[in-house]
PDB file of N, CA and C in Angstrom:
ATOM      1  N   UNK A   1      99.016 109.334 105.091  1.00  0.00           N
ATOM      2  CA  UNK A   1      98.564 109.431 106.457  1.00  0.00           C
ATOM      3  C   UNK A   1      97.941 108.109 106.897  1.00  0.00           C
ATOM      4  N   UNK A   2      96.716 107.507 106.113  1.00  0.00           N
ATOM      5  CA  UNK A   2      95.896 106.638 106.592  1.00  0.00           C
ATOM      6  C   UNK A   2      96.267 105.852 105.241  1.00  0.00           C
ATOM      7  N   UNK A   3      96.564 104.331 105.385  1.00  0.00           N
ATOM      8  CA  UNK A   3      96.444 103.357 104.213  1.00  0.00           C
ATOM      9  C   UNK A   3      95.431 103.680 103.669  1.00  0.00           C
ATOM     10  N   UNK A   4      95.095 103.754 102.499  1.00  0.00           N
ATOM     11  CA  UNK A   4      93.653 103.862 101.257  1.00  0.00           C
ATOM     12  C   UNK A   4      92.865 102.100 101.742  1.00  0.00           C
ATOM     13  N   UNK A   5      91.770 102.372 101.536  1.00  0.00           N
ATOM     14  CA  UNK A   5      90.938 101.297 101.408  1.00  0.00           C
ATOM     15  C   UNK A   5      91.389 100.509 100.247  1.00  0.00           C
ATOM     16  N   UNK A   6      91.363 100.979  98.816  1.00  0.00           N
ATOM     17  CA  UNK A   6      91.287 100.221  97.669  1.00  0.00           C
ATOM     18  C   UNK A   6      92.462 101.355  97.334  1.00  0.00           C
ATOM     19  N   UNK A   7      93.333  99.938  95.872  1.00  0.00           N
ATOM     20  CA  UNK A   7      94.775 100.570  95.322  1.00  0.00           C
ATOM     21  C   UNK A   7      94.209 101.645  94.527  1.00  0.00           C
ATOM     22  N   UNK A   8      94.903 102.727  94.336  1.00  0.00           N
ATOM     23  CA  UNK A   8      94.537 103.509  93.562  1.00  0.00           C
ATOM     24  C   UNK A   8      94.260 102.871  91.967  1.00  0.00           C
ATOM     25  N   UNK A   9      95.273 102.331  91.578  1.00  0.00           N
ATOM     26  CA  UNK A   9      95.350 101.968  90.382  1.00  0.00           C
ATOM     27  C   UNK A   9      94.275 101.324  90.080  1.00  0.00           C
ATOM     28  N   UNK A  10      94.161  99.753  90.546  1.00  0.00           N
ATOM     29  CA  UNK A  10      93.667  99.237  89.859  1.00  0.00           C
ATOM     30  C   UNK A  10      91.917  98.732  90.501  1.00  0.00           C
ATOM     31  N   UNK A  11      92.028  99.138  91.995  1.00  0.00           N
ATOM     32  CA  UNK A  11      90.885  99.352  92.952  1.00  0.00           C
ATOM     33  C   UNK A  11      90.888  98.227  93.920  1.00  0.00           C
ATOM     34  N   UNK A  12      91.612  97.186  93.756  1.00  0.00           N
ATOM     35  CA  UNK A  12      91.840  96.360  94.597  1.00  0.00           C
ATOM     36  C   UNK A  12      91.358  96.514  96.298  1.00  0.00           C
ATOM     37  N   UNK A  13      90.558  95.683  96.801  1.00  0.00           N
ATOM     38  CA  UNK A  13      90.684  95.913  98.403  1.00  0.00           C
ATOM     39  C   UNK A  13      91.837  96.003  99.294  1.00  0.00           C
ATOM     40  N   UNK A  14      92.180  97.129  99.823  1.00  0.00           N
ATOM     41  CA  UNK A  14      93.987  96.554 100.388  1.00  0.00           C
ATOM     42  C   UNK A  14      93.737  96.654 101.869  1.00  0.00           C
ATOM     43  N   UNK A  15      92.709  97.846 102.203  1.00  0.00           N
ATOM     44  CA  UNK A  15      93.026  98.583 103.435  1.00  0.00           C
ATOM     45  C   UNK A  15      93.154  97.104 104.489  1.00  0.00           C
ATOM     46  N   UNK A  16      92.779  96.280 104.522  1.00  0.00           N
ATOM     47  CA  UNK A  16      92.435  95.262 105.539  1.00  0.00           C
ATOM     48  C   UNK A  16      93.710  94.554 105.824  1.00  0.00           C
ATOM     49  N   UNK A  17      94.760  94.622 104.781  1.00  0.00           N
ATOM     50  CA  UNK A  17      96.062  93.849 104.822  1.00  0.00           C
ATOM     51  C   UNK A  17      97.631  94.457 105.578  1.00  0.00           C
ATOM     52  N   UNK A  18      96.718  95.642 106.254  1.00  0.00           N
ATOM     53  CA  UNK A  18      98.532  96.301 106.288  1.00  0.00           C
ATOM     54  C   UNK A  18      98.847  96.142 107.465  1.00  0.00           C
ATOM     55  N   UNK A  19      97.604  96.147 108.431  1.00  0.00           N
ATOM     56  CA  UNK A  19      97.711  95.749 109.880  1.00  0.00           C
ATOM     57  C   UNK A  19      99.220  94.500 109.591  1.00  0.00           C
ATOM     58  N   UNK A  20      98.682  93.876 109.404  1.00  0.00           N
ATOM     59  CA  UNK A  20      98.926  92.058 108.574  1.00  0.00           C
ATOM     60  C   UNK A  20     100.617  92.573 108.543  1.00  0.00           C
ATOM     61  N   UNK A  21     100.604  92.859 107.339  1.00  0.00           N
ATOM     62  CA  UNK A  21     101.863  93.203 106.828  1.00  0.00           C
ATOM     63  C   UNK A  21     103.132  94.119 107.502  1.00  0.00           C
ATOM     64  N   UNK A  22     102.007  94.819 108.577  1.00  0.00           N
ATOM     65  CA  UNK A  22     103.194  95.599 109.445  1.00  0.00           C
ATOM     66  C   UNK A  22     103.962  94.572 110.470  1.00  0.00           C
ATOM     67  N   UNK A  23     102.707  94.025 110.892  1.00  0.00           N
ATOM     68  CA  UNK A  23     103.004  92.905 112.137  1.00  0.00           C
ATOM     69  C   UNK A  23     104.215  91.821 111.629  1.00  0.00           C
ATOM     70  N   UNK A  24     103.910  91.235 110.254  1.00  0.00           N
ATOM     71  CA  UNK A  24     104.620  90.198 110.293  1.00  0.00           C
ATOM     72  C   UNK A  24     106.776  90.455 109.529  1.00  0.00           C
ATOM     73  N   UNK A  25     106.560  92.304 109.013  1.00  0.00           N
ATOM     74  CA  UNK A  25     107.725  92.891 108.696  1.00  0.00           C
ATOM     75  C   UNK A  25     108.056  93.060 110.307  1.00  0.00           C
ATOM     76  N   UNK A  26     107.950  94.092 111.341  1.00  0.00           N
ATOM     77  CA  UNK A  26     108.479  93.963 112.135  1.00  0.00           C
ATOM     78  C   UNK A  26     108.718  92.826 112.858  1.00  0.00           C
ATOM     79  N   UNK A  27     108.265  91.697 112.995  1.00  0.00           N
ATOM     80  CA  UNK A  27     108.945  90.197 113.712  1.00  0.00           C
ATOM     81  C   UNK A  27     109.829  89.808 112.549  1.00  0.00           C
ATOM     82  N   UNK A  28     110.389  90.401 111.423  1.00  0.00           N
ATOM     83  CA  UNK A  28     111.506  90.183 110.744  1.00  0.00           C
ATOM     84  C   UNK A  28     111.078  89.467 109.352  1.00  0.00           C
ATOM     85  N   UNK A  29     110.300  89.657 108.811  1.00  0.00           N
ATOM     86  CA  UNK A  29     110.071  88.649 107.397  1.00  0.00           C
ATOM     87  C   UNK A  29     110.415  89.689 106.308  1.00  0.00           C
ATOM     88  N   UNK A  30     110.663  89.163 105.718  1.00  0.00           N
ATOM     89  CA  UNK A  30     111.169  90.176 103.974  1.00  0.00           C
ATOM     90  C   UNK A  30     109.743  90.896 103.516  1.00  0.00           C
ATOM     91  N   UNK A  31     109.675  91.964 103.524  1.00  0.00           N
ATOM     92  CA  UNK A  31     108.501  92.206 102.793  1.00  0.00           C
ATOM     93  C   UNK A  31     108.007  91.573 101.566  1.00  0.00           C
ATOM     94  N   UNK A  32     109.238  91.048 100.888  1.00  0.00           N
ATOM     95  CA  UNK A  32     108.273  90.548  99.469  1.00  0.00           C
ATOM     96  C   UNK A  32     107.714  89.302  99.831  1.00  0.00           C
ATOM     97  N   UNK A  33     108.032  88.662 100.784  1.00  0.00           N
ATOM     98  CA  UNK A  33     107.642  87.459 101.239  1.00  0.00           C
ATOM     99  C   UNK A  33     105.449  87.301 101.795  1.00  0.00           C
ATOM    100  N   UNK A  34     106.029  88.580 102.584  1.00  0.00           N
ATOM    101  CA  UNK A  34     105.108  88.880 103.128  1.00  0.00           C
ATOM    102  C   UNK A  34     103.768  89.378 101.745  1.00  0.00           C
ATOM    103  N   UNK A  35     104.211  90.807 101.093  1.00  0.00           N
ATOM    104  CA  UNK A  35     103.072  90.865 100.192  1.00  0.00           C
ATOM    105  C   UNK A  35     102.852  89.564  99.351  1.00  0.00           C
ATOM    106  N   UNK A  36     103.391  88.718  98.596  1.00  0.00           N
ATOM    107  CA  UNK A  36     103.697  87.437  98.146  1.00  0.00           C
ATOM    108  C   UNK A  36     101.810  86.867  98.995  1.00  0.00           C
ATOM    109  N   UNK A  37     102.387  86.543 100.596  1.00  0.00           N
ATOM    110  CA  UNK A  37     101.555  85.588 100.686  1.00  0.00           C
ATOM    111  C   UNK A  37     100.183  85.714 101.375  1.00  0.00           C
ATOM    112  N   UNK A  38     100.133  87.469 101.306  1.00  0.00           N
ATOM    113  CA  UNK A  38      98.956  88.623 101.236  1.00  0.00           C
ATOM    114  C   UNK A  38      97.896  88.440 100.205  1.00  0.00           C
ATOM    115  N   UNK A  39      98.793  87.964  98.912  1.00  0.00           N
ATOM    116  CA  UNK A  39      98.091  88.026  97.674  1.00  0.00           C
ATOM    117  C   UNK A  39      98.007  89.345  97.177  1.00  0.00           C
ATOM    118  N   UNK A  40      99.452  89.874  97.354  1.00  0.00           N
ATOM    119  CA  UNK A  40      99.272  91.560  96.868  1.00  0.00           C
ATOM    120  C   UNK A  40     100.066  91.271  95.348  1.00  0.00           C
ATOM    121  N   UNK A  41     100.167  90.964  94.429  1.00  0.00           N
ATOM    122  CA  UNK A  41     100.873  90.221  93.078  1.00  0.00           C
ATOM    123  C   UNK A  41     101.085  91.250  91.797  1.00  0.00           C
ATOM    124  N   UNK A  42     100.058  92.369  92.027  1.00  0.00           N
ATOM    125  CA  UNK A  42     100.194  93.389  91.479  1.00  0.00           C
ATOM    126  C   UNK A  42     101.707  94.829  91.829  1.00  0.00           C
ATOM    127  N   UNK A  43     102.051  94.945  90.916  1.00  0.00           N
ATOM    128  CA  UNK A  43     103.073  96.572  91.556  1.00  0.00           C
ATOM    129  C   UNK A  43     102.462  97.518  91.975  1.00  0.00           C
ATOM    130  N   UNK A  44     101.280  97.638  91.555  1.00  0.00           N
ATOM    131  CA  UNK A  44     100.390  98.731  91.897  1.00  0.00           C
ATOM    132  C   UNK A  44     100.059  98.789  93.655  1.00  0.00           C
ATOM    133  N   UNK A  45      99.773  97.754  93.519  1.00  0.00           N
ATOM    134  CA  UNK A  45      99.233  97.088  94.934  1.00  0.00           C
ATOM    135  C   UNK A  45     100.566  97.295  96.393  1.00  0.00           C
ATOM    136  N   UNK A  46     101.583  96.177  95.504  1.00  0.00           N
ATOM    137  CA  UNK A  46     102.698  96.535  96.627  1.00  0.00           C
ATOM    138  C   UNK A  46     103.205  97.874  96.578  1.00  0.00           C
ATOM    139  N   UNK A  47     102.911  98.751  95.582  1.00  0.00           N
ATOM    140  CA  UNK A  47     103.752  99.925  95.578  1.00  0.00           C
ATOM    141  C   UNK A  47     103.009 100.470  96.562  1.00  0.00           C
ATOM    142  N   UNK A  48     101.735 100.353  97.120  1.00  0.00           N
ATOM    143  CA  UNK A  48     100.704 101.000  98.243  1.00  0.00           C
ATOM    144  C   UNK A  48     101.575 101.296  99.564  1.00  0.00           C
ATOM    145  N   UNK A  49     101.697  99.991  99.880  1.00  0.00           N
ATOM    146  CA  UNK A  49     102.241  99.221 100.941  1.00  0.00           C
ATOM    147  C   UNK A  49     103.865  99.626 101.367  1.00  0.00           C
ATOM    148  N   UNK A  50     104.866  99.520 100.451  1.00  0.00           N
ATOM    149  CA  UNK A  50     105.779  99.714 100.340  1.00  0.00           C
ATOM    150  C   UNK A  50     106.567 101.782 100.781  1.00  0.00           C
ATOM    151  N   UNK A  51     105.553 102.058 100.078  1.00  0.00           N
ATOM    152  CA  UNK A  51     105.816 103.822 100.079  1.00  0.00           C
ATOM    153  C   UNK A  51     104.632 104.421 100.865  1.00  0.00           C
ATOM    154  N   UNK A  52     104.168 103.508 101.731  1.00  0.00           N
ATOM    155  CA  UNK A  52     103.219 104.528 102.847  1.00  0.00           C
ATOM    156  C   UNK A  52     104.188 105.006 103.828  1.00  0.00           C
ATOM    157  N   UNK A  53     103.938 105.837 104.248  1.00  0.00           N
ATOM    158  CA  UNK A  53     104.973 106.805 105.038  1.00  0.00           C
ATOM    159  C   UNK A  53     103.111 107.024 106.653  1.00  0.00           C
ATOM    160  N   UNK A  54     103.627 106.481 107.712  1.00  0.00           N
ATOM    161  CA  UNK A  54     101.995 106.717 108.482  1.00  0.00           C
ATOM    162  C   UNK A  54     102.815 108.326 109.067  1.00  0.00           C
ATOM    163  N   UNK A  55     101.764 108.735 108.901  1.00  0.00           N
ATOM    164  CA  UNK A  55     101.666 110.288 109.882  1.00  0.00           C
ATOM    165  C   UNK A  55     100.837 110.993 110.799  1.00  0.00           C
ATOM    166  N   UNK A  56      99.955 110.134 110.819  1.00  0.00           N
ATOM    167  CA  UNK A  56      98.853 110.528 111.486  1.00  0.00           C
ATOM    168  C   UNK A  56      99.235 110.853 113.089  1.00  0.00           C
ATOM    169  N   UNK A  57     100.306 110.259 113.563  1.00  0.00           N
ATOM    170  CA  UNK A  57     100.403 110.379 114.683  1.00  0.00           C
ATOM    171  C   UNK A  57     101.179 112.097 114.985  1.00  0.00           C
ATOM    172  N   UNK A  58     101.939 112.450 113.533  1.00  0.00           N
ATOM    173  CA  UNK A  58     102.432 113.732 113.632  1.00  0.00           C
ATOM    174  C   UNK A  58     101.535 114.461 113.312  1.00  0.00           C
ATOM    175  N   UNK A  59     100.712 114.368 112.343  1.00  0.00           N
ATOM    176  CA  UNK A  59      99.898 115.342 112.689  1.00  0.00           C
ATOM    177  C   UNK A  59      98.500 115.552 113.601  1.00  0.00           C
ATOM    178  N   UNK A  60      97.746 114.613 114.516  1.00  0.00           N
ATOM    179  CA  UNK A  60      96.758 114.573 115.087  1.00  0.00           C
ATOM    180  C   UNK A  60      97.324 115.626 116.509  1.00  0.00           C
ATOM    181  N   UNK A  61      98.316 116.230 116.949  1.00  0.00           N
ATOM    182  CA  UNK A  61      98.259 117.085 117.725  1.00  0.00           C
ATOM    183  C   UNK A  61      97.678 118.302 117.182  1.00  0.00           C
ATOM    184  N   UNK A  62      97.698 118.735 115.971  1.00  0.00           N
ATOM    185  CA  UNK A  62      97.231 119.815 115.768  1.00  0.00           C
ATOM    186  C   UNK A  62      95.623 119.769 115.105  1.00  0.00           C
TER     187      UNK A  62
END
């Protein structure tokens, strides 16, 4: 629903980067490029990023 603050795994700070990372995938950059120069270097980390699915907007009507 909501990006996590910190990776599950390993606790990393993430929540602050996805704004970041959405903005610069939709104007067309490769995501690995993008986590790359995030400083996301971990799998744990990009796996955050990668498999968020946002929903909040489907579910805040109810």
């Amino acid at each position: 629903m909501i990006i996590p603050v910190r990776c599950f795994t390993c606790g990393k700070v993430i929540g602050g980067l996805y704004e970041e990372f959405l903005r610069r995938v939709q104007m067309g950059e490769k995501p690995m490029e993008v986590l790359d120069s995030l400083g996301l270097e971990r799998y744990c980390c990009r796996r955050m990023f990668l498999t968020h699915v946002e929903l909040i907007d489907d579910i805040s009507p109810y």
